[in-house]
Protein backbone atom coordinates (compact mmCIF):
# COMPACT_ATOMS: atom_id res chain seq x y z
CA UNK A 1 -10.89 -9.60 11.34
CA UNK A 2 -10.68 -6.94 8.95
CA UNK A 3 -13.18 -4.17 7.82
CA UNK A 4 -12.57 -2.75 4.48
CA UNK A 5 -14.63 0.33 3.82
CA UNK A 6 -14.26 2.05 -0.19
CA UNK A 7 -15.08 5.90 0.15
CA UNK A 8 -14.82 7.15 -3.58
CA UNK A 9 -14.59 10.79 -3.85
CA UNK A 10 -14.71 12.54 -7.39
CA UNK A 11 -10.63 12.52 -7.86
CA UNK A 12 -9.32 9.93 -5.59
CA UNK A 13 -10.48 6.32 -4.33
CA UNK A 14 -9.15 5.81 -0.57
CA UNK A 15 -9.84 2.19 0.92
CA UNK A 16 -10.21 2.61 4.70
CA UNK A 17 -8.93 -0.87 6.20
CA UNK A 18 -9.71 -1.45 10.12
CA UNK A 19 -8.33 -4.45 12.50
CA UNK A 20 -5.86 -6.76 11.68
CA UNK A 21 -4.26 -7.49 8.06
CA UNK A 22 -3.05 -10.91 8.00
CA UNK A 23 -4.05 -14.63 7.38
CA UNK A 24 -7.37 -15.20 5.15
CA UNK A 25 -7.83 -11.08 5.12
CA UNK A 26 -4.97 -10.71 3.46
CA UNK A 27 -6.19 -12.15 0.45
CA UNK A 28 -9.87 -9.94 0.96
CA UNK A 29 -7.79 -7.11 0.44
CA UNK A 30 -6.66 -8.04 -2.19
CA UNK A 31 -9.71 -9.12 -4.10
CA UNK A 32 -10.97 -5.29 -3.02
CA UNK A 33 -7.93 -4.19 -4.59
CA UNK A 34 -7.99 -6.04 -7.76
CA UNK A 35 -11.97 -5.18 -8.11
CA UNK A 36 -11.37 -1.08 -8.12
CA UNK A 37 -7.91 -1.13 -10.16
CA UNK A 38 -11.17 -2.84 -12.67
CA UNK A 39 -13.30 0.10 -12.32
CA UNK A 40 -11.24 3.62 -11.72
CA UNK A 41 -10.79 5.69 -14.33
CA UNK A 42 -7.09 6.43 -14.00
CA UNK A 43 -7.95 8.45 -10.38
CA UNK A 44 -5.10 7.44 -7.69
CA UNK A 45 -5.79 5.16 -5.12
CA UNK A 46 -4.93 5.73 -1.48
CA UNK A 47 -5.25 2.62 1.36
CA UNK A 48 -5.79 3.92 4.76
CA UNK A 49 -3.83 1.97 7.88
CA UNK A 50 -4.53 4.28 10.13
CA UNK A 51 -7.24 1.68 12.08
CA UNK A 52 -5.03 -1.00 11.92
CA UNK A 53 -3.89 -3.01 14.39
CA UNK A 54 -1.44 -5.58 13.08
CA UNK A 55 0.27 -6.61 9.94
CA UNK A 56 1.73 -9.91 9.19
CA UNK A 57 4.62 -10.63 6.98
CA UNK A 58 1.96 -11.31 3.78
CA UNK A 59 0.01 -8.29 4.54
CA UNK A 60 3.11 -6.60 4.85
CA UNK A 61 4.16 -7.60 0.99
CA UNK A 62 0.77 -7.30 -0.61
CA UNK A 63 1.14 -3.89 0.88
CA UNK A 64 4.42 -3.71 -0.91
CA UNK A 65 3.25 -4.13 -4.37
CA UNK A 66 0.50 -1.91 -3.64
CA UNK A 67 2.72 0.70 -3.59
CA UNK A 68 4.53 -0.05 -6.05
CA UNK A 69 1.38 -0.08 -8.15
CA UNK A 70 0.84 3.53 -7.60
CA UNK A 71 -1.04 2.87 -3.99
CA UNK A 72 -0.76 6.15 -2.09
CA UNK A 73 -0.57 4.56 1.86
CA UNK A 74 -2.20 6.95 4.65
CA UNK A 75 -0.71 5.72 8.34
CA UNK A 76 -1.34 7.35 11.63
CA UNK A 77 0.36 5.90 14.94
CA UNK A 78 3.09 3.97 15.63
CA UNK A 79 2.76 0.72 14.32
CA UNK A 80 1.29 1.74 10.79
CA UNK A 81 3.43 4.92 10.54
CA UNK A 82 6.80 2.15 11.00
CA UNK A 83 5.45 -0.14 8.35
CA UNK A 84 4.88 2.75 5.86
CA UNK A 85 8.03 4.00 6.33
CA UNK A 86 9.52 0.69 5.80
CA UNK A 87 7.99 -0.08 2.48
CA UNK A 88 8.79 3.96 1.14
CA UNK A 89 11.92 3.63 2.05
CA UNK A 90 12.95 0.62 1.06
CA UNK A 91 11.06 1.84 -2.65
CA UNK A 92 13.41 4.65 -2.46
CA UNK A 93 16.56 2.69 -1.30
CA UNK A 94 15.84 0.47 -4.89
CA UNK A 95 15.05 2.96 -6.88
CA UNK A 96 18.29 4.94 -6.04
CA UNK A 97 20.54 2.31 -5.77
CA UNK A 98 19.35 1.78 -8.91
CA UNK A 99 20.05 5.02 -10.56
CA UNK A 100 23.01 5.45 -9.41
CA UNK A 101 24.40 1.98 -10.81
CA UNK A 102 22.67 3.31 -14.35
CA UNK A 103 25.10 6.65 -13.33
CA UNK A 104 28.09 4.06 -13.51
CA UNK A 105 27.36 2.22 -16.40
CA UNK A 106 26.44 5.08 -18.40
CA UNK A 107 28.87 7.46 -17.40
């Protein structure tokens, strides 16, 4: 089960999720997550993990393009804090693995 609670402050939209993100949930977040992109007005969007207890491999990659939609991802503790890490990172990694192959072809 998953909770997903929407606090909307007057610069920022933060969507608190608690329990476990995987199987049907998964998608629920997503829905959320399509709704609000809908209705901000260009104010950044933050998903909190800090409350949750387990991520499957398709939470895990919707979780992915979040971020890489602009989602700003809060973790606190171990297991949230190691998946964060994993998806920044790994954004990083292909961004400058990128850049620097656009260093070699251009220069």
């Amino acid at each position: 089960m998953l909770k997903i609670t929407v606090h909307t402050e007057t610069d920022s939209t933060t969507l608190q999720l608690e329990g476990r993100l995987a199987g049907p949930w998964v998608e629920e977040l997503e829905r959320s997550w399509t709704s609000i992109v809908k209705e901000r007005d260009k104010q950044p969007l933050r998903v909190d993990l800090s409350s949750v207890t387990y991520v499957d491999q398709k939470g895990k990659n919707l979780l992915k393009r979040l971020h890489r939609e602009g989602a700003g991802l809060v973790a606190s503790g171990c297991l949230t804090t190691c998946i964060v890490e994993e998806i920044t990172k790994a954004g990083r990694a292909k961004l400058s693995h990128a850049s620097r192959m656009g260093k070699l072809k251009g220069g």
